[in-house]
PDB file of N, CA and C in Angstrom:
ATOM      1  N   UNK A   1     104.391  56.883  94.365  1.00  0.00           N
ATOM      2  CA  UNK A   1     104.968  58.200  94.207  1.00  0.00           C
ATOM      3  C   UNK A   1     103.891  59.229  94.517  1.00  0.00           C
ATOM      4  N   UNK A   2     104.263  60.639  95.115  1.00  0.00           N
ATOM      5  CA  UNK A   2     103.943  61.087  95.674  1.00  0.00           C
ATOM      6  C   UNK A   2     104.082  62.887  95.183  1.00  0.00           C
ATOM      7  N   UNK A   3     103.038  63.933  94.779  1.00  0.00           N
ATOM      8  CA  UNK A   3     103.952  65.420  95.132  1.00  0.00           C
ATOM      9  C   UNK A   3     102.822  65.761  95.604  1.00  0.00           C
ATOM     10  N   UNK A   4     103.462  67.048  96.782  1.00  0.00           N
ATOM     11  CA  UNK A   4     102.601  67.955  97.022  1.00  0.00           C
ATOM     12  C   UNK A   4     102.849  69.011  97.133  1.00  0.00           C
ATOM     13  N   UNK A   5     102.254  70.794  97.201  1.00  0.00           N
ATOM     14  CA  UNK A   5     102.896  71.774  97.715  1.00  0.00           C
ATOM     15  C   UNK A   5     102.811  72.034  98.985  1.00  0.00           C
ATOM     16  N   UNK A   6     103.974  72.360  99.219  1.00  0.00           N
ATOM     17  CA  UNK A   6     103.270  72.473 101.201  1.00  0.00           C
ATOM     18  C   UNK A   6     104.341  73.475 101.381  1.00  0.00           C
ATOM     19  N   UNK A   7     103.521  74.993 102.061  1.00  0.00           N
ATOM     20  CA  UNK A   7     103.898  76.065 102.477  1.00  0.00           C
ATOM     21  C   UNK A   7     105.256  75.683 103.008  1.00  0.00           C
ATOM     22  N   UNK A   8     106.523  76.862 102.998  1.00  0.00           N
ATOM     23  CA  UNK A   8     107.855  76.883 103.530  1.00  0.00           C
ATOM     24  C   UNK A   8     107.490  76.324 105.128  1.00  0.00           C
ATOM     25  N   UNK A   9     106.232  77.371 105.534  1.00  0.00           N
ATOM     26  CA  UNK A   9     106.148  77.104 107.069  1.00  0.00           C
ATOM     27  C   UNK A   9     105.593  76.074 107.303  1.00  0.00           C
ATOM     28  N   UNK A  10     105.327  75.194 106.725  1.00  0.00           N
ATOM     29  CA  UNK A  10     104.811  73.572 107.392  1.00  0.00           C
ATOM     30  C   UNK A  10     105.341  72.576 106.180  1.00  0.00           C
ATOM     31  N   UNK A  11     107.117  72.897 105.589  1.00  0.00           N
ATOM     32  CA  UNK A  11     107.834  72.265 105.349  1.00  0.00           C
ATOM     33  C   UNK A  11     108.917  71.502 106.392  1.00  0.00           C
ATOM     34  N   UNK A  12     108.292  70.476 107.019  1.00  0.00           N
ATOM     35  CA  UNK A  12     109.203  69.694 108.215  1.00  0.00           C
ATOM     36  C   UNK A  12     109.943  68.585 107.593  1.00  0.00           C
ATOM     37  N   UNK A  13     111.228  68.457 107.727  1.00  0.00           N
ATOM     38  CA  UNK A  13     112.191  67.172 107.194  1.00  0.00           C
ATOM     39  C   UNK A  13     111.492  66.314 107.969  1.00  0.00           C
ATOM     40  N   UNK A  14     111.447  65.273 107.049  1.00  0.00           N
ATOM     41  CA  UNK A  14     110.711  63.816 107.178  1.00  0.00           C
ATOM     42  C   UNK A  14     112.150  62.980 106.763  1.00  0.00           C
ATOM     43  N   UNK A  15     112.372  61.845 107.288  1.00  0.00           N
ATOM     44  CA  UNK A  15     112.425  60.673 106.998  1.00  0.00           C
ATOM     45  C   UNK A  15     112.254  60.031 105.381  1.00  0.00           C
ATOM     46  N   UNK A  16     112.835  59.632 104.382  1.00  0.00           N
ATOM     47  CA  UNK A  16     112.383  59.370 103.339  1.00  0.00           C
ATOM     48  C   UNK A  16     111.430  60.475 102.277  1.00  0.00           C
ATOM     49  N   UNK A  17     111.656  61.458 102.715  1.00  0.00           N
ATOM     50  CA  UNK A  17     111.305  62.992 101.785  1.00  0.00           C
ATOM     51  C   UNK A  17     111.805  63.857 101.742  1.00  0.00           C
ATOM     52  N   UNK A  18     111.424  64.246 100.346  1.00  0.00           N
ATOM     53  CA  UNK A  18     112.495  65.152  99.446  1.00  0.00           C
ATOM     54  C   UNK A  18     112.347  66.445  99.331  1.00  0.00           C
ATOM     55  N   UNK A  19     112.431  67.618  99.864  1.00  0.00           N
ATOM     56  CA  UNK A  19     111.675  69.276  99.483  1.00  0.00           C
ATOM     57  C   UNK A  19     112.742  69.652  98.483  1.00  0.00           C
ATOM     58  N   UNK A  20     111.880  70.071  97.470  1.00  0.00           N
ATOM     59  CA  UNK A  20     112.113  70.658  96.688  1.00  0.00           C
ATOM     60  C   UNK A  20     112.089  72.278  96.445  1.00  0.00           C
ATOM     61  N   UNK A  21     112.244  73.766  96.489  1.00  0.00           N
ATOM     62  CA  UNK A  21     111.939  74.370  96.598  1.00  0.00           C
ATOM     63  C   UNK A  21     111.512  75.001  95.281  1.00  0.00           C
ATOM     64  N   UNK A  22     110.728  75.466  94.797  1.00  0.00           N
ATOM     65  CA  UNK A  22     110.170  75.710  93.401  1.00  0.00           C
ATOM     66  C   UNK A  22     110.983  77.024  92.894  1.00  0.00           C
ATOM     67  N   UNK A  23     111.533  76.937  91.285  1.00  0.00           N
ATOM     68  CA  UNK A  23     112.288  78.481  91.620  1.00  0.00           C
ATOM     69  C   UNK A  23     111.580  79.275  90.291  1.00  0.00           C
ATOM     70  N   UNK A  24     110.691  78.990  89.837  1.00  0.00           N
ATOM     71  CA  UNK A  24     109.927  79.479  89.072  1.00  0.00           C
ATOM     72  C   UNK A  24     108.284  79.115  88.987  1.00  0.00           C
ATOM     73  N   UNK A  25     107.343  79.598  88.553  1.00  0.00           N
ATOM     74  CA  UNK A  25     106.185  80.145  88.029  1.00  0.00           C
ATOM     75  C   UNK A  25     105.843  79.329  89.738  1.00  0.00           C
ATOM     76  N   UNK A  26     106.247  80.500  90.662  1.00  0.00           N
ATOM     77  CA  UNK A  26     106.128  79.748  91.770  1.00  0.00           C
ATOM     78  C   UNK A  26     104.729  80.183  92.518  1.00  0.00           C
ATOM     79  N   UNK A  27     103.941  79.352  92.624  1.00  0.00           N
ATOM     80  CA  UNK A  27     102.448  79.728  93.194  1.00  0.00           C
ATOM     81  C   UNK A  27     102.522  81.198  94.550  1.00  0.00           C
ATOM     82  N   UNK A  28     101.456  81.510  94.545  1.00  0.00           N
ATOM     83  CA  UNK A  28     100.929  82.749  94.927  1.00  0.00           C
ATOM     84  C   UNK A  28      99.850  82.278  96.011  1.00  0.00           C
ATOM     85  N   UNK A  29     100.029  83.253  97.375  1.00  0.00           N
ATOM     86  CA  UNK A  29      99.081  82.889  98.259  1.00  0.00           C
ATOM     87  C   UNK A  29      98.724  84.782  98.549  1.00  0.00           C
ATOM     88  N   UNK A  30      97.551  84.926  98.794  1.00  0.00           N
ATOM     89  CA  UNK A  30      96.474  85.573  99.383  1.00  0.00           C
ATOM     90  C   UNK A  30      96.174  85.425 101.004  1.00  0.00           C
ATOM     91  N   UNK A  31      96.686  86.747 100.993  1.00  0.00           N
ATOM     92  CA  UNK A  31      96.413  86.704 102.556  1.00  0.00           C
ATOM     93  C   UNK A  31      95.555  88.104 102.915  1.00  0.00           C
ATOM     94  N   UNK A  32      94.997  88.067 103.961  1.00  0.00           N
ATOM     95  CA  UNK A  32      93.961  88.835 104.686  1.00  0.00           C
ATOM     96  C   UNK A  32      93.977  88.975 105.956  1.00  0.00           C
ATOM     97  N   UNK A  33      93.606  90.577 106.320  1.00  0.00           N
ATOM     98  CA  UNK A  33      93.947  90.777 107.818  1.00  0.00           C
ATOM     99  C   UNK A  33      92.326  90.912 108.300  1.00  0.00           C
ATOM    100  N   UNK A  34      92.320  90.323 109.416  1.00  0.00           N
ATOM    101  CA  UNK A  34      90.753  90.388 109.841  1.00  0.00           C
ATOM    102  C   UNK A  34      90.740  91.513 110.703  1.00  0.00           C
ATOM    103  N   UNK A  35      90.083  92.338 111.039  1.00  0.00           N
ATOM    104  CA  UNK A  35      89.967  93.989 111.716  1.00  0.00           C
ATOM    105  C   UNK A  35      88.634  94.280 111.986  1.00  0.00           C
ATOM    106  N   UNK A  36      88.336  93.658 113.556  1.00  0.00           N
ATOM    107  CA  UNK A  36      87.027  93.882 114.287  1.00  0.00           C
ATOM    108  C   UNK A  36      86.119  95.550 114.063  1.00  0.00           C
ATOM    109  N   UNK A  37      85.485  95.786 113.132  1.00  0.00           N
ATOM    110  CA  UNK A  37      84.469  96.446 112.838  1.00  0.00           C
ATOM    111  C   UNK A  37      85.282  97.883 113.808  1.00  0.00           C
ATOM    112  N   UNK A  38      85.247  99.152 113.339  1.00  0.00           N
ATOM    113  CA  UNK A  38      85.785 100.032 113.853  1.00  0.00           C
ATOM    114  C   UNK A  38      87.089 100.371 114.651  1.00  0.00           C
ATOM    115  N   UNK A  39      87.794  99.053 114.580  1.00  0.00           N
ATOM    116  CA  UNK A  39      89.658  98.597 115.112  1.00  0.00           C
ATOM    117  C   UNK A  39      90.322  99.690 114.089  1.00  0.00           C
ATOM    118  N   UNK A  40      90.177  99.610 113.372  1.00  0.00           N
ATOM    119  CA  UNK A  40      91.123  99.672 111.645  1.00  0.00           C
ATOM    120  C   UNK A  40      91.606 101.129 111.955  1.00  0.00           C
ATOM    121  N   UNK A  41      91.109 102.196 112.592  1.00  0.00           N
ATOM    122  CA  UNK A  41      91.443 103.143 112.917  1.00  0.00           C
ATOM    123  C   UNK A  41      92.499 103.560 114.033  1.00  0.00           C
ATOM    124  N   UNK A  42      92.547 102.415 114.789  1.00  0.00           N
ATOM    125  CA  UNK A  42      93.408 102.580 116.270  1.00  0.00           C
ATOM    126  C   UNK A  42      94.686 102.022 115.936  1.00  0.00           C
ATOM    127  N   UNK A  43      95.839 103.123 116.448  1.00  0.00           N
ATOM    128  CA  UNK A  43      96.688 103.334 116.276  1.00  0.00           C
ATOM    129  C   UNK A  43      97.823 102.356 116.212  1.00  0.00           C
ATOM    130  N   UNK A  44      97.551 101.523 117.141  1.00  0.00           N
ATOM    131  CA  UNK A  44      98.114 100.092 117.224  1.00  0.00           C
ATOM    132  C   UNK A  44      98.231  99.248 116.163  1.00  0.00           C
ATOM    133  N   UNK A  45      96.423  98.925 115.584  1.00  0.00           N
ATOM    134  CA  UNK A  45      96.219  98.382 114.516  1.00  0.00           C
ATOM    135  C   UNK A  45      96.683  98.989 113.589  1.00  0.00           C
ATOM    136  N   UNK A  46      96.684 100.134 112.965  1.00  0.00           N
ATOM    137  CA  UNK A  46      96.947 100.790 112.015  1.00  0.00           C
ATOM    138  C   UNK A  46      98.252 100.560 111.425  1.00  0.00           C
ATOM    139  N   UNK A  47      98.859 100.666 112.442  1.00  0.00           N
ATOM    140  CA  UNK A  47     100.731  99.802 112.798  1.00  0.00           C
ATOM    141  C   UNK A  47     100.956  98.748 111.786  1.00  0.00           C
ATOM    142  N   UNK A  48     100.325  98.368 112.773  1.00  0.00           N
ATOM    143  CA  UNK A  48     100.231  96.720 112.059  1.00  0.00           C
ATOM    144  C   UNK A  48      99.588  96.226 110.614  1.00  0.00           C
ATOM    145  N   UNK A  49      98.773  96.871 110.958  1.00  0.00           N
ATOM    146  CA  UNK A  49      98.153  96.364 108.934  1.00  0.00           C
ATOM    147  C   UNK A  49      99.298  97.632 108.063  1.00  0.00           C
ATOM    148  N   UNK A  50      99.552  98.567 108.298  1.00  0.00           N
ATOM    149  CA  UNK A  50     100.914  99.021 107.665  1.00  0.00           C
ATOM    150  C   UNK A  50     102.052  98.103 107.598  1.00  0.00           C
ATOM    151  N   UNK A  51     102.627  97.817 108.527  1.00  0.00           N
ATOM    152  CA  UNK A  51     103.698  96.739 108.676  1.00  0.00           C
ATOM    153  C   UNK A  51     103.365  95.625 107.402  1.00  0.00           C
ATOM    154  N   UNK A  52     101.965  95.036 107.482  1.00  0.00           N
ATOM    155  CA  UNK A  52     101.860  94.049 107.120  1.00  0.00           C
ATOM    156  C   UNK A  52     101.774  94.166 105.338  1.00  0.00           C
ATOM    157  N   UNK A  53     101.273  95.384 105.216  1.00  0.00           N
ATOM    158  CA  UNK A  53     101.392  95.957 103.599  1.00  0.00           C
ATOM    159  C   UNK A  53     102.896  96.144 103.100  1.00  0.00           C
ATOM    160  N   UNK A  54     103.697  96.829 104.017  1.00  0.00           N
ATOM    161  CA  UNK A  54     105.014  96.725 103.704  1.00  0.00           C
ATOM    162  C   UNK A  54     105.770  95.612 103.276  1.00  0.00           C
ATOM    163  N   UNK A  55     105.537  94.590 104.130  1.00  0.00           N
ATOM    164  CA  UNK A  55     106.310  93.440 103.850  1.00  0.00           C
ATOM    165  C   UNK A  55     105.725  92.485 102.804  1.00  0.00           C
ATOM    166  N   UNK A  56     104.494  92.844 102.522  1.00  0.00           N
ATOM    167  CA  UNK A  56     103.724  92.470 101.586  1.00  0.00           C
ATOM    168  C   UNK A  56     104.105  92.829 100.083  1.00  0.00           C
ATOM    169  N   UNK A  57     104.261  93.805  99.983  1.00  0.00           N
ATOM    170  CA  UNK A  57     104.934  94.714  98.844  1.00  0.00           C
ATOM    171  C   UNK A  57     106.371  94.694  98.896  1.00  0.00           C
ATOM    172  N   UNK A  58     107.304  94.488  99.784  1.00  0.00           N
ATOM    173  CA  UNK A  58     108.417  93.352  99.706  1.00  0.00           C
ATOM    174  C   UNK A  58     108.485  92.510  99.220  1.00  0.00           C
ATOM    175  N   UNK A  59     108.244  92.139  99.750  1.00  0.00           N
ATOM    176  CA  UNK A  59     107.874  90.311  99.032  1.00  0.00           C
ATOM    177  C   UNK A  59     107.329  89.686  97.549  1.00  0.00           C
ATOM    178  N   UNK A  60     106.157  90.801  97.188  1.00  0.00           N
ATOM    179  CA  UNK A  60     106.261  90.890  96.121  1.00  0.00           C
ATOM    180  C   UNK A  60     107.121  91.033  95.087  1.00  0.00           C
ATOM    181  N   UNK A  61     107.594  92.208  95.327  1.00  0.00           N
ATOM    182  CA  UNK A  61     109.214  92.726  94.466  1.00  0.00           C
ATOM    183  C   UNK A  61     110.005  91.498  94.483  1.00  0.00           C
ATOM    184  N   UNK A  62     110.733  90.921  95.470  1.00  0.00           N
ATOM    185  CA  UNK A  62     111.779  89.834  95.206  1.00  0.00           C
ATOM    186  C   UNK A  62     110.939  88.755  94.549  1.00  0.00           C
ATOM    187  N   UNK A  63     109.651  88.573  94.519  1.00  0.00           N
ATOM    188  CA  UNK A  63     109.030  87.436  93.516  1.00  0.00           C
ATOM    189  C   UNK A  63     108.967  87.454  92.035  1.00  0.00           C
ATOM    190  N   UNK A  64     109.105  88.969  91.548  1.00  0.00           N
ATOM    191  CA  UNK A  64     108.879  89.150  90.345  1.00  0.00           C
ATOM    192  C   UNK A  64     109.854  89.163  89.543  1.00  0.00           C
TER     193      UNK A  64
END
């Protein structure tokens, strides 16, 4: 016998395994945007690490 956690995104149906999806005290991942030394300002990027706070703070909310 066997458990492990393994992210939604590298949850692949197997053959003889079972996913379970956890619906409480459900673990927490940390994520980080990497932003080449003076990027963080350009407009593009800026976009994007916005975007990425948004959905971040989404996501949060439906977890809690």
């Amino acid at each position: 016998m066997g458990v492990a956690l393994v992210p939604r995104t590298a949850a692949v149906r197997r053959d003889g395994v079972v996913m379970r999806e956890l619906s409480t005290d459900r673990p927490r991942r940390h994520v980080v945007a990497a932003v080449r030394k003076g990027a963080r300002d350009a407009p593009a990027v800026a976009r994007v690490l916005d975007a990425l706070r948004t959905t971040a703070d989404r996501l949060s909310e439906q977890n809690t």
